[in-house]
PDB file of N, CA and C in Angstrom:
ATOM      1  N   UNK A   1     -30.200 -79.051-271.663  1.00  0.00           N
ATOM      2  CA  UNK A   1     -30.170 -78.079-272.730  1.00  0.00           C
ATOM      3  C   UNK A   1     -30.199 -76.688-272.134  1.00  0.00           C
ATOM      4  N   UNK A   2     -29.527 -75.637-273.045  1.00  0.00           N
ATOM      5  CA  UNK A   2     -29.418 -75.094-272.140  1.00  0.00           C
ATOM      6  C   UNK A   2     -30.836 -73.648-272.542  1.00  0.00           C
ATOM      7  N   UNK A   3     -31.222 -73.710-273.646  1.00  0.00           N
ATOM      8  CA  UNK A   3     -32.355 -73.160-273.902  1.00  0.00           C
ATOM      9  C   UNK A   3     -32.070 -71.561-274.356  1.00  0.00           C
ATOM     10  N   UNK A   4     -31.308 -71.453-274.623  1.00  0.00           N
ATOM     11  CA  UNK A   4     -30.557 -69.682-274.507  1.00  0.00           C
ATOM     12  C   UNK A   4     -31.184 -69.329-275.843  1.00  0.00           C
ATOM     13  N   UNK A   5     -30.456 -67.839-276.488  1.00  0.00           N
ATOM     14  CA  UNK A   5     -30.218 -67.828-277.752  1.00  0.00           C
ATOM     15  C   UNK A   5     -29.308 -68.444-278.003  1.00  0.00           C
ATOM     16  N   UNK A   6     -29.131 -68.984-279.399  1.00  0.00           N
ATOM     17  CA  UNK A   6     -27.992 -69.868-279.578  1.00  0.00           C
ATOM     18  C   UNK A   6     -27.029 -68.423-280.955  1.00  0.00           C
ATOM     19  N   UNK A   7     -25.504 -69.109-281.129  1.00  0.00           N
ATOM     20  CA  UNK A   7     -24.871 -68.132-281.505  1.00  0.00           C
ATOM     21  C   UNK A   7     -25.079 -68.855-283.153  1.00  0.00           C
ATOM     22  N   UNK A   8     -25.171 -70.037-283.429  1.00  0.00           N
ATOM     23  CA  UNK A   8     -25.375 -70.461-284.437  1.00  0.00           C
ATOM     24  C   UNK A   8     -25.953 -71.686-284.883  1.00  0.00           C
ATOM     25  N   UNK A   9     -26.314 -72.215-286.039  1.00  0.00           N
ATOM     26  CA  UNK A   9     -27.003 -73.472-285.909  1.00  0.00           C
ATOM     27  C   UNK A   9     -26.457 -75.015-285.217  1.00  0.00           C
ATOM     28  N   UNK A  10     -24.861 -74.820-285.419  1.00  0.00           N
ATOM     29  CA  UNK A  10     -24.346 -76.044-284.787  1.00  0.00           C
ATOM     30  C   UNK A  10     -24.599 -75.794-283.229  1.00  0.00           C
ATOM     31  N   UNK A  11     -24.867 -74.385-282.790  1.00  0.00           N
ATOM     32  CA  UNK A  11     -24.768 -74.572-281.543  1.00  0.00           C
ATOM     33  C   UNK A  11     -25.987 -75.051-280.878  1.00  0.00           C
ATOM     34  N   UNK A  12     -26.727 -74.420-281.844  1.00  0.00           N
ATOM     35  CA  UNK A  12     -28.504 -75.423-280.662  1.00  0.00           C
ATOM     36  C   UNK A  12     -28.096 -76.846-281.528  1.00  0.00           C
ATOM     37  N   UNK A  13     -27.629 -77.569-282.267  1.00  0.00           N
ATOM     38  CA  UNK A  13     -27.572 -78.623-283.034  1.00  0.00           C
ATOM     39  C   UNK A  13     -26.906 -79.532-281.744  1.00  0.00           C
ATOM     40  N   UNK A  14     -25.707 -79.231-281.408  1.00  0.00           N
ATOM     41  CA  UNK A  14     -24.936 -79.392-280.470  1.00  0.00           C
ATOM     42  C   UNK A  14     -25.591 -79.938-278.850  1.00  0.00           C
ATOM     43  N   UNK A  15     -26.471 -78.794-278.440  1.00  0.00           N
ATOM     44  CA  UNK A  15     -27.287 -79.081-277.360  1.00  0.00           C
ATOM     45  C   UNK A  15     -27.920 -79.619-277.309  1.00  0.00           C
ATOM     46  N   UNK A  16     -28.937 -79.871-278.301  1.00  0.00           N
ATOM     47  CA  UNK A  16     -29.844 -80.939-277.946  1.00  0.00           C
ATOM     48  C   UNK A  16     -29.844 -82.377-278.458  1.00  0.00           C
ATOM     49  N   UNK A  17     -28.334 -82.655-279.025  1.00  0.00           N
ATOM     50  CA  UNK A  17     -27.893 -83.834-279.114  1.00  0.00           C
ATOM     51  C   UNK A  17     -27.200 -84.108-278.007  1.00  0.00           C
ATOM     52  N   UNK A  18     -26.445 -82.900-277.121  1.00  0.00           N
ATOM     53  CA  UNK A  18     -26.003 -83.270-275.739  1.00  0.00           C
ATOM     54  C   UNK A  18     -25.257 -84.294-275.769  1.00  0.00           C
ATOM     55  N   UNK A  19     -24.193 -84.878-276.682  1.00  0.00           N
ATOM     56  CA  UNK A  19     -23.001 -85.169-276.589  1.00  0.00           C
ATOM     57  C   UNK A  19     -23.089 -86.982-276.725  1.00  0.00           C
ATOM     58  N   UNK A  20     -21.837 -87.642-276.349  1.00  0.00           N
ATOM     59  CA  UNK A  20     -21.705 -89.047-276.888  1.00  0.00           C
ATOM     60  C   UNK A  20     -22.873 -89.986-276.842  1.00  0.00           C
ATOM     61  N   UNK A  21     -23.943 -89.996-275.618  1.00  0.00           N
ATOM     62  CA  UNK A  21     -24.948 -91.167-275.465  1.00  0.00           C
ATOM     63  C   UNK A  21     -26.286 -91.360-275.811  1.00  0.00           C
ATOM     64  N   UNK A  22     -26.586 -89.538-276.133  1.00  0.00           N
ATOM     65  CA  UNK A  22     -27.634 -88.854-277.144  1.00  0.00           C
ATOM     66  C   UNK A  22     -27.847 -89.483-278.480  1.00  0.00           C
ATOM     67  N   UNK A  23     -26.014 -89.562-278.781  1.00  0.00           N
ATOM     68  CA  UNK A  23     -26.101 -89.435-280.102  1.00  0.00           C
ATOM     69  C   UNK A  23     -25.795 -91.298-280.703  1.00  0.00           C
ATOM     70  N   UNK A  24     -25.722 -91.832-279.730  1.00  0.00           N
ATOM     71  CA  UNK A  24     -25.825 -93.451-279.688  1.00  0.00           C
ATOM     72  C   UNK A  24     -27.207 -94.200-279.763  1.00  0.00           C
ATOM     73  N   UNK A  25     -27.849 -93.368-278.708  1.00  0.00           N
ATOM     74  CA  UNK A  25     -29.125 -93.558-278.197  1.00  0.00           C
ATOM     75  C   UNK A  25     -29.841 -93.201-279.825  1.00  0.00           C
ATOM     76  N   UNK A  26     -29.806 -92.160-280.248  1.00  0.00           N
ATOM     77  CA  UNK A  26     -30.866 -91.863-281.428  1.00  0.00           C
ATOM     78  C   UNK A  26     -29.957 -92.469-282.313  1.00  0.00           C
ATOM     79  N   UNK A  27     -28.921 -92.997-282.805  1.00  0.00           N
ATOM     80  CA  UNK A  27     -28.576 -94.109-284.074  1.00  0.00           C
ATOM     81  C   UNK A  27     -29.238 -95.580-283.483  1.00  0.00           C
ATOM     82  N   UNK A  28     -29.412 -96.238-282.316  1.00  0.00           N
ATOM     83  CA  UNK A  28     -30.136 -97.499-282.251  1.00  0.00           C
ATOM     84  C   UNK A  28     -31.849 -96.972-282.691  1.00  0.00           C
ATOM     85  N   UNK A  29     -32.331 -96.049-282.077  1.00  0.00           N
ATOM     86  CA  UNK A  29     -33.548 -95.640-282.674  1.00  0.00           C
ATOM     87  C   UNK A  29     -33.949 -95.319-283.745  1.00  0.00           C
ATOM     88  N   UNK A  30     -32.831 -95.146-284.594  1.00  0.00           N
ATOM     89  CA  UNK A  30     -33.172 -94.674-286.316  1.00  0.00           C
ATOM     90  C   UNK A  30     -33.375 -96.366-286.785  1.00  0.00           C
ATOM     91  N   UNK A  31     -33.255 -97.314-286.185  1.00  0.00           N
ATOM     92  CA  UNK A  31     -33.447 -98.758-287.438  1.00  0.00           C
ATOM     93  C   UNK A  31     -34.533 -99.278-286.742  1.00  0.00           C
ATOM     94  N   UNK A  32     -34.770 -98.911-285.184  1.00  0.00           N
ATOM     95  CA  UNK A  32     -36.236 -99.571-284.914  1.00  0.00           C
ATOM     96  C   UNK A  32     -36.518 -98.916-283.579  1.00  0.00           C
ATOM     97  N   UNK A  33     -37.767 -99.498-283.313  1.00  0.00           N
ATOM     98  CA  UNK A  33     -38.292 -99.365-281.771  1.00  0.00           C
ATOM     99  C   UNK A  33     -37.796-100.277-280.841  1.00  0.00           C
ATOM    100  N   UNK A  34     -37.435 -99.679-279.752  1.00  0.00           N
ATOM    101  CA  UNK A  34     -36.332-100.380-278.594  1.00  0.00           C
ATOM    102  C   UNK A  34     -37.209-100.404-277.603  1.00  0.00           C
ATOM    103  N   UNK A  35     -37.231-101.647-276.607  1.00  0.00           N
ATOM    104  CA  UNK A  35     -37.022-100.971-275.372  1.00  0.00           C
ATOM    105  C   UNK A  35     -35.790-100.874-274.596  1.00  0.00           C
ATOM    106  N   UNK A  36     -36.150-100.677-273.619  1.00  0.00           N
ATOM    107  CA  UNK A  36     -34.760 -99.808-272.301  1.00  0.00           C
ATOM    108  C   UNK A  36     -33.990-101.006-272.186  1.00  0.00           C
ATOM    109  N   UNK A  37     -34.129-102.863-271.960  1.00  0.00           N
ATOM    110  CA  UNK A  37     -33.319-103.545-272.201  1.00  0.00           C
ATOM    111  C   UNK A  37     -32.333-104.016-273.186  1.00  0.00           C
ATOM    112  N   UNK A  38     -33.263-103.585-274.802  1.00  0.00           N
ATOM    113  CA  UNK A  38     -32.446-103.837-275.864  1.00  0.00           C
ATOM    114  C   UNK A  38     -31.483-102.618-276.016  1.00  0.00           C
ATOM    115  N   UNK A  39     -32.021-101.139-276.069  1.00  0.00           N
ATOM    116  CA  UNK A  39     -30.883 -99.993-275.649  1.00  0.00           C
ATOM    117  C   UNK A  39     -29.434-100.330-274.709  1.00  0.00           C
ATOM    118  N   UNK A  40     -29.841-100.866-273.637  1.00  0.00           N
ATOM    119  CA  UNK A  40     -28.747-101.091-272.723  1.00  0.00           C
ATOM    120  C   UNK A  40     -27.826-102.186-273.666  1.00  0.00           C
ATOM    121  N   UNK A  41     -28.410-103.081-274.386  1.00  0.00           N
ATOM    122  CA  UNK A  41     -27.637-104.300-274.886  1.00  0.00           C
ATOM    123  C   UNK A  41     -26.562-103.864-275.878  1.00  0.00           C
ATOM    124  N   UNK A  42     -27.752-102.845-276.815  1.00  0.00           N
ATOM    125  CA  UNK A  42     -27.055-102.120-278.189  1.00  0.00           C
ATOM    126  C   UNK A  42     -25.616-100.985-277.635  1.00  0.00           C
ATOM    127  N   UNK A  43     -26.067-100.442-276.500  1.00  0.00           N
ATOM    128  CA  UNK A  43     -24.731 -99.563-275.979  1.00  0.00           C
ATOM    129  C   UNK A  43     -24.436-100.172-274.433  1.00  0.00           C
ATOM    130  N   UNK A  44     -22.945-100.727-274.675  1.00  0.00           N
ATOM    131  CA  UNK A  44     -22.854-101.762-273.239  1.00  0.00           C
ATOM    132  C   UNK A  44     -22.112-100.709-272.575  1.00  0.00           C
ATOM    133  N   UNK A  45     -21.432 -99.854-272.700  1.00  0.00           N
ATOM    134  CA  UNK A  45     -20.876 -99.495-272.069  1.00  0.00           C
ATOM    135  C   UNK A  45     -21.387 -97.881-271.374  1.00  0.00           C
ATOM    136  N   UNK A  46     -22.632 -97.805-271.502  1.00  0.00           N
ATOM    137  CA  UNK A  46     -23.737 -96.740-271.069  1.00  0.00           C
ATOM    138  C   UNK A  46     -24.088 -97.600-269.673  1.00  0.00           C
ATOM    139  N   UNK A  47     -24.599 -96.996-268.206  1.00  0.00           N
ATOM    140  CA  UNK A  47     -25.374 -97.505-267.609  1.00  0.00           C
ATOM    141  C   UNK A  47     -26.416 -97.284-267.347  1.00  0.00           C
ATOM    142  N   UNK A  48     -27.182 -97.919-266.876  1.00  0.00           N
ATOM    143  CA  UNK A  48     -28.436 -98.103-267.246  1.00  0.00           C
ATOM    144  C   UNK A  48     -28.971 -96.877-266.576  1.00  0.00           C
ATOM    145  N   UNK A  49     -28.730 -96.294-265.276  1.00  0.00           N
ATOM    146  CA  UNK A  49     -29.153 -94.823-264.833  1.00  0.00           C
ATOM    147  C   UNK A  49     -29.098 -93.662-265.954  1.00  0.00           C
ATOM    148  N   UNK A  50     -27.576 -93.577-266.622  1.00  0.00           N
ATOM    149  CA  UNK A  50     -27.429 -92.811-267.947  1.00  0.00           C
ATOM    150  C   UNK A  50     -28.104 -92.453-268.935  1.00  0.00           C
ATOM    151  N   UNK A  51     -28.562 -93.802-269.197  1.00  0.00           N
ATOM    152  CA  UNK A  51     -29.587 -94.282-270.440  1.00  0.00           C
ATOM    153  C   UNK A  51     -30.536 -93.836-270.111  1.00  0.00           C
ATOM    154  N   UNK A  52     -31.302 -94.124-269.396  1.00  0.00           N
ATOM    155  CA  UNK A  52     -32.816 -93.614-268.135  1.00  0.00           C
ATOM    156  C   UNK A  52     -32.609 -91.970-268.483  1.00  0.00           C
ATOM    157  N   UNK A  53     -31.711 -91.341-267.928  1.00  0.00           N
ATOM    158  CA  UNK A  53     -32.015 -89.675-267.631  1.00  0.00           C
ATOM    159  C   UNK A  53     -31.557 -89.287-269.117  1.00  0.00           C
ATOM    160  N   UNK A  54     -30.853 -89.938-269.875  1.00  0.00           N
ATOM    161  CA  UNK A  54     -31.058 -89.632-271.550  1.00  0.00           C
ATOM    162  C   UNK A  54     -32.381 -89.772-272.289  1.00  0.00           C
ATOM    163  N   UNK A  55     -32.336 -90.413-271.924  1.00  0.00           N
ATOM    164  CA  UNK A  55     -34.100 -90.937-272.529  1.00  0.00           C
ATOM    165  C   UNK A  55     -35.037 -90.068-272.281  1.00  0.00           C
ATOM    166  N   UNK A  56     -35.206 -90.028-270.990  1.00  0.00           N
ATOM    167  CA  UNK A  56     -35.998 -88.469-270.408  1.00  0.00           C
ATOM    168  C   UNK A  56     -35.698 -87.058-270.849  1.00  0.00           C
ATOM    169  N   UNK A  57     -34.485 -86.558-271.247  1.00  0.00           N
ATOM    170  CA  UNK A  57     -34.026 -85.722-271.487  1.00  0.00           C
ATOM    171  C   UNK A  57     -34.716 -85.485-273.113  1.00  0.00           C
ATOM    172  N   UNK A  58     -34.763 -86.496-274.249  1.00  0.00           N
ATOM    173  CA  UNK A  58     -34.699 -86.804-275.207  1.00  0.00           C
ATOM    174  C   UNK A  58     -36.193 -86.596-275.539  1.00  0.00           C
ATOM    175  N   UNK A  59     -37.508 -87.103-275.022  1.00  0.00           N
ATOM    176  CA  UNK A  59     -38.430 -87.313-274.947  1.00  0.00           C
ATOM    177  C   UNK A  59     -39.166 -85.490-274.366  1.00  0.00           C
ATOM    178  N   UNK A  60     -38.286 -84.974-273.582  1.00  0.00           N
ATOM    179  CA  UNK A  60     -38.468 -83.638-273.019  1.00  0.00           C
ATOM    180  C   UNK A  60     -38.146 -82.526-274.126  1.00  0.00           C
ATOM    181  N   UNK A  61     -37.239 -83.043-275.315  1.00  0.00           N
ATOM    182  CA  UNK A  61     -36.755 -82.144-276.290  1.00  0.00           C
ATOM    183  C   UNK A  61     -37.598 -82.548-277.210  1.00  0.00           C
ATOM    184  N   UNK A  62     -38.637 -83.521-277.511  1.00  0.00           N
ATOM    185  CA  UNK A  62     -38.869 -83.819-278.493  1.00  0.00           C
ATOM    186  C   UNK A  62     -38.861 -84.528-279.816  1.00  0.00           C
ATOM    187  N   UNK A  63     -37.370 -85.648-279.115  1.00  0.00           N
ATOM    188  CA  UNK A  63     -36.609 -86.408-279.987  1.00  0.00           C
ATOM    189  C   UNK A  63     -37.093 -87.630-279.964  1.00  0.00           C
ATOM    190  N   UNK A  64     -37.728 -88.207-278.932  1.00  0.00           N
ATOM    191  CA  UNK A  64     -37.719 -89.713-278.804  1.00  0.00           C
ATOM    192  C   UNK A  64     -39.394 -89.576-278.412  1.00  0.00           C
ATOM    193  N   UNK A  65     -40.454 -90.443-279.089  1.00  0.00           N
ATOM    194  CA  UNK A  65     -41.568 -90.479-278.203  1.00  0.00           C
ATOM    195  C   UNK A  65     -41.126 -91.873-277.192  1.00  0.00           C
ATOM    196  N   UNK A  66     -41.914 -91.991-276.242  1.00  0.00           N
ATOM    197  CA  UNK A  66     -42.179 -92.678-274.895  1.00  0.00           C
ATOM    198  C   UNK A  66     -43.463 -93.340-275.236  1.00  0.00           C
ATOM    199  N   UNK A  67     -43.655 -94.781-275.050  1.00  0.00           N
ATOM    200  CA  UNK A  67     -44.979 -95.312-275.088  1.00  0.00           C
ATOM    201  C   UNK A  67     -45.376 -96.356-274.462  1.00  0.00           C
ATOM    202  N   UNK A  68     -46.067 -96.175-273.451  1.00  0.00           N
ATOM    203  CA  UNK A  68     -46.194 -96.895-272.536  1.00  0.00           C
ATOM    204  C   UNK A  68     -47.419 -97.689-272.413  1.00  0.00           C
ATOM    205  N   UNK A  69     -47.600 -99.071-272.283  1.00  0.00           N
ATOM    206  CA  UNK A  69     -48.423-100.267-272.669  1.00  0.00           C
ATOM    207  C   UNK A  69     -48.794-100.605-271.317  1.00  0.00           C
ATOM    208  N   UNK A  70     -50.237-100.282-270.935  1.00  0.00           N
ATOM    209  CA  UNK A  70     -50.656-100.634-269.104  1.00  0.00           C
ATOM    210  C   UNK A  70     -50.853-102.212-269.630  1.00  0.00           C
ATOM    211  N   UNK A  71     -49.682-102.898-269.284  1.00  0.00           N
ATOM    212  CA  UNK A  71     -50.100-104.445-268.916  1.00  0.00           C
ATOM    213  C   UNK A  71     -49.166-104.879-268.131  1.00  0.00           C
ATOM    214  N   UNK A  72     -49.241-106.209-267.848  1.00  0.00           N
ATOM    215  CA  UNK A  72     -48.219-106.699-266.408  1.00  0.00           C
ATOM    216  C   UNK A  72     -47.747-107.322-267.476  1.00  0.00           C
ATOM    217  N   UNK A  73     -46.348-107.666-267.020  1.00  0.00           N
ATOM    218  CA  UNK A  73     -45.539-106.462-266.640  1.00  0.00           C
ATOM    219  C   UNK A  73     -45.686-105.170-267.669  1.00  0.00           C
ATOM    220  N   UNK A  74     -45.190-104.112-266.772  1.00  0.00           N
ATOM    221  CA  UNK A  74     -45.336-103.152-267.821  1.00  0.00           C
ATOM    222  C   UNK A  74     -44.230-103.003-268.798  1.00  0.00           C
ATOM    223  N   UNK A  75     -44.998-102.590-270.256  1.00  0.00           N
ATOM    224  CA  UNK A  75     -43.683-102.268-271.125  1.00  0.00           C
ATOM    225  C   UNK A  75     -43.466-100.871-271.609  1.00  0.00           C
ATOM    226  N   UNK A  76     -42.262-100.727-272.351  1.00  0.00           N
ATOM    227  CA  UNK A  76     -42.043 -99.339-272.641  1.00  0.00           C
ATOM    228  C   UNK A  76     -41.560 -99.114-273.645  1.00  0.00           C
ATOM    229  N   UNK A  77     -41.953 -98.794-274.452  1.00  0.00           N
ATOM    230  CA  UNK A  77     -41.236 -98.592-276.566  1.00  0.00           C
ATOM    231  C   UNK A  77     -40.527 -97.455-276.217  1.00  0.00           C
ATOM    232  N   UNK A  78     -39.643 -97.279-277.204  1.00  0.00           N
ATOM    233  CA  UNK A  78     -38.833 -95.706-277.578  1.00  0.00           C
ATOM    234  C   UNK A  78     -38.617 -95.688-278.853  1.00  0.00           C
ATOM    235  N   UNK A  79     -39.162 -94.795-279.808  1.00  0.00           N
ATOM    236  CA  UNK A  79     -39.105 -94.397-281.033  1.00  0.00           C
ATOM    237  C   UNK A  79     -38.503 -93.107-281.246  1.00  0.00           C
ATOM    238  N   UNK A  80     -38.121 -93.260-282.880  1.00  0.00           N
ATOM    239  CA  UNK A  80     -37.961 -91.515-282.892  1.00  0.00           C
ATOM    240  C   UNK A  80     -38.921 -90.314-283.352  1.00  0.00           C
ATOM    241  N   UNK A  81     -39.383 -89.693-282.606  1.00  0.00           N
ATOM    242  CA  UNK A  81     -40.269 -88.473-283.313  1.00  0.00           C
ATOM    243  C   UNK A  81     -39.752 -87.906-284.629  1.00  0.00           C
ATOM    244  N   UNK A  82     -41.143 -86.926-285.754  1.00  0.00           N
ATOM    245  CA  UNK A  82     -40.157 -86.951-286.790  1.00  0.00           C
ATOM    246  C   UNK A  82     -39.225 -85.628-286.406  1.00  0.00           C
ATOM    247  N   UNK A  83     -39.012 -84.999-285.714  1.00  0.00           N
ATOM    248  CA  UNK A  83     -38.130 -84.337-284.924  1.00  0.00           C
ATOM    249  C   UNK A  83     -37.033 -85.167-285.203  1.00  0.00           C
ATOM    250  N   UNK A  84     -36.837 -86.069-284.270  1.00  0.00           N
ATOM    251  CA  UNK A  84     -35.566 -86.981-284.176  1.00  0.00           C
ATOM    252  C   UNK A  84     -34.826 -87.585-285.308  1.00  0.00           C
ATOM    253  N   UNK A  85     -36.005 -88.167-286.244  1.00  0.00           N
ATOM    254  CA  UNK A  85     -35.458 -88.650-287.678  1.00  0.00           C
ATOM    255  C   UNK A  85     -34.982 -87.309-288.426  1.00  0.00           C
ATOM    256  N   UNK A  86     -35.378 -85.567-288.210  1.00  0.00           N
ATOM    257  CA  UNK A  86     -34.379 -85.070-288.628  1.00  0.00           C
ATOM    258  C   UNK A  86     -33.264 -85.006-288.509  1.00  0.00           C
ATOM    259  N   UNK A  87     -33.121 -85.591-287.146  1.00  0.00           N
ATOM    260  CA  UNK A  87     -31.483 -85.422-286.805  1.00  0.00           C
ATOM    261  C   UNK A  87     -30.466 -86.774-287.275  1.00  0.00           C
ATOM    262  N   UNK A  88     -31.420 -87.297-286.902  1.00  0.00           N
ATOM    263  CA  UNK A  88     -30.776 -88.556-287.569  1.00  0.00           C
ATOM    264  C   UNK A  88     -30.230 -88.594-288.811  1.00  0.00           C
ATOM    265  N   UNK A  89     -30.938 -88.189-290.070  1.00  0.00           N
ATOM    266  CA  UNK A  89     -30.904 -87.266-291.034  1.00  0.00           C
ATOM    267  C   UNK A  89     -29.193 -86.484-291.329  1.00  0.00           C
ATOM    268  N   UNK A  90     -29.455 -85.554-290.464  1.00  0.00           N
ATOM    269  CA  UNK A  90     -28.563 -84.522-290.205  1.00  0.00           C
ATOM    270  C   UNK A  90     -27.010 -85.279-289.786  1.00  0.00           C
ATOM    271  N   UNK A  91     -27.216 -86.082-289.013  1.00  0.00           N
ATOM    272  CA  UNK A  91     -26.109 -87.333-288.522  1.00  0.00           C
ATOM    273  C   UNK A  91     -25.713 -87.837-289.586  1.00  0.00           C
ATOM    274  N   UNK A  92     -26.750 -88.948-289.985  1.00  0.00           N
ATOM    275  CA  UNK A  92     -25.828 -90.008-291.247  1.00  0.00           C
ATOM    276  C   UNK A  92     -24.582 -89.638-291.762  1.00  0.00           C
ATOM    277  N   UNK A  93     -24.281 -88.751-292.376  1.00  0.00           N
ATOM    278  CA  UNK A  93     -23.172 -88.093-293.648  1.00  0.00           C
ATOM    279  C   UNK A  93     -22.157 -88.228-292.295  1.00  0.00           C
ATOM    280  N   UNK A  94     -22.241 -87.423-290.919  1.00  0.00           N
ATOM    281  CA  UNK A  94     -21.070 -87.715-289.769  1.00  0.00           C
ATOM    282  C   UNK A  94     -21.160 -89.061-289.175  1.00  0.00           C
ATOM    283  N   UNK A  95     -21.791 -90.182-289.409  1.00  0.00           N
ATOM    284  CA  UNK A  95     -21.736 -91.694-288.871  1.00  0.00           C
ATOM    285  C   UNK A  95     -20.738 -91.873-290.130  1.00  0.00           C
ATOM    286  N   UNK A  96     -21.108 -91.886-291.168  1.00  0.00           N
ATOM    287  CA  UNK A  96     -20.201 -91.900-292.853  1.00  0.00           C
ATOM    288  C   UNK A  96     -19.074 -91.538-292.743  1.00  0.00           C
ATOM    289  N   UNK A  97     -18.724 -91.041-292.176  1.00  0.00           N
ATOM    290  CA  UNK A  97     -17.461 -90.132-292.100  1.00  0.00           C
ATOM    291  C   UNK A  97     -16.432 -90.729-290.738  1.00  0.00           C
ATOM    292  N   UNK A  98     -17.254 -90.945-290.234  1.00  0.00           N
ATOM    293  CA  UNK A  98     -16.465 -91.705-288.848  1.00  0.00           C
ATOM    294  C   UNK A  98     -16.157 -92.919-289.170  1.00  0.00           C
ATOM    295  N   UNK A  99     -17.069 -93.750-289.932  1.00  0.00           N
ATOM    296  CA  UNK A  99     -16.724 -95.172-290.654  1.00  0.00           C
ATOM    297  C   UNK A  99     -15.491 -95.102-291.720  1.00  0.00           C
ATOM    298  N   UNK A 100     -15.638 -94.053-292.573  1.00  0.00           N
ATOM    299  CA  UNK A 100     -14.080 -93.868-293.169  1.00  0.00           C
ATOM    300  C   UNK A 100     -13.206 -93.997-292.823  1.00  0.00           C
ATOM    301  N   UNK A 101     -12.807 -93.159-291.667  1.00  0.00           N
ATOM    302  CA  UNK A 101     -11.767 -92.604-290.829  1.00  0.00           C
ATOM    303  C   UNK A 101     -11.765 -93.401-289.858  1.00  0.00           C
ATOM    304  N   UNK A 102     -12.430 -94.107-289.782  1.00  0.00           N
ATOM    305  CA  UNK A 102     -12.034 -94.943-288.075  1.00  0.00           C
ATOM    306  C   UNK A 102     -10.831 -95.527-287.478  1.00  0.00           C
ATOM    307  N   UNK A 103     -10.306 -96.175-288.602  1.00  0.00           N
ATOM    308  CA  UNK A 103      -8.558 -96.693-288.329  1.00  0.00           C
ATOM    309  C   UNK A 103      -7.747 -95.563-288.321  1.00  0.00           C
ATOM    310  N   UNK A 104      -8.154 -94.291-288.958  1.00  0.00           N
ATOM    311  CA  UNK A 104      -7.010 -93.371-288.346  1.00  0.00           C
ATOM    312  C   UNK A 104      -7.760 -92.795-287.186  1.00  0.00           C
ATOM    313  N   UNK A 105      -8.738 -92.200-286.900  1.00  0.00           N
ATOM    314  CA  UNK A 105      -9.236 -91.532-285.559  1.00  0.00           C
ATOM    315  C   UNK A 105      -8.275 -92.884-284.494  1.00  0.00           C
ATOM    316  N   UNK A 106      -8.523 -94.095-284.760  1.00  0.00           N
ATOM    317  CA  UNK A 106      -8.435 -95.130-283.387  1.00  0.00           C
ATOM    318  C   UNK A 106      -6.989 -95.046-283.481  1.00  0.00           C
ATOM    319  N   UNK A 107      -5.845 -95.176-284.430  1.00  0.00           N
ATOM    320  CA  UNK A 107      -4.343 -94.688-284.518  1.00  0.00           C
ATOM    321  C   UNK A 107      -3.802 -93.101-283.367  1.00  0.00           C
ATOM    322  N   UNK A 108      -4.789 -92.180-282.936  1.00  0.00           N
ATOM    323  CA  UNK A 108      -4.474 -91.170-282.980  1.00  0.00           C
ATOM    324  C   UNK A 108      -3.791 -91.240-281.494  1.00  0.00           C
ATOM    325  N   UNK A 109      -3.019 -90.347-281.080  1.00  0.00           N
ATOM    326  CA  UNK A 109      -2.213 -91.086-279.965  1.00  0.00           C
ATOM    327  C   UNK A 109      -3.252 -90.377-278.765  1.00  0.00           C
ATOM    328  N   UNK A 110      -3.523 -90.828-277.634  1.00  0.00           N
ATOM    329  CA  UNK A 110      -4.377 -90.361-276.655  1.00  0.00           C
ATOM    330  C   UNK A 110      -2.938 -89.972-275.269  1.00  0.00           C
ATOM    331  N   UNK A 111      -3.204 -88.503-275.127  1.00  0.00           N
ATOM    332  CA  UNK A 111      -2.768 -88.081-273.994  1.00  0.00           C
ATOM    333  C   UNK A 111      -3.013 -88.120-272.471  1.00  0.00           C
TER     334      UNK A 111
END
């Protein structure tokens, strides 16, 4: 993130969703608590380093809490702060909209 003034609301909106795996990562977290194996399952084509420094990133902004259970093995929840469920929030109506449109977005010719 880049922490600046921002020029408008999409633009800090923008940053601290930080683009395609952000915004994957907090739609598996809006229906439940994950951990880092079921995340990897829900987005296959993320790797697992990706996921890791998203997560951190996410948890550093305020979006995701981190909760960590001292037992052997150790485990690790990821939820969304209510931070995060605003955005999530803020998302839905553009997940809605991508589900409309999806057969034409996937039609569109790629250069």
């Amino acid at each position: 993130m880049k922490r600046n003034k921002y020029t408008c609301g999409l633009d800090a909106a923008i940053d601290v969703m930080g683009g395609k795996w952000k915004c994957l990562i907090l739609w598996e977290l809006a229906f439940a608590t994950r951990r880092l194996g079921e995340l990897r399952r829900a987005i296959p084509d993320i790797s697992e380093r990706v996921l890791i420094l998203q997560l951190k990133e996410m948890v550093a902004s305020g979006l995701v809490h981190r909760e960590m259970y001292h037992q052997v093995p150790p485990k690790v929840e990821y939820s969304l702060t209510e931070f995060g469920r605003s955005l999530i929030e803020a998302l839905m109506p553009l997940g809605e909209w991508g589900e409309q449109n999806m057969a034409r977005i996937e039609a569109i010719p790629r250069g």
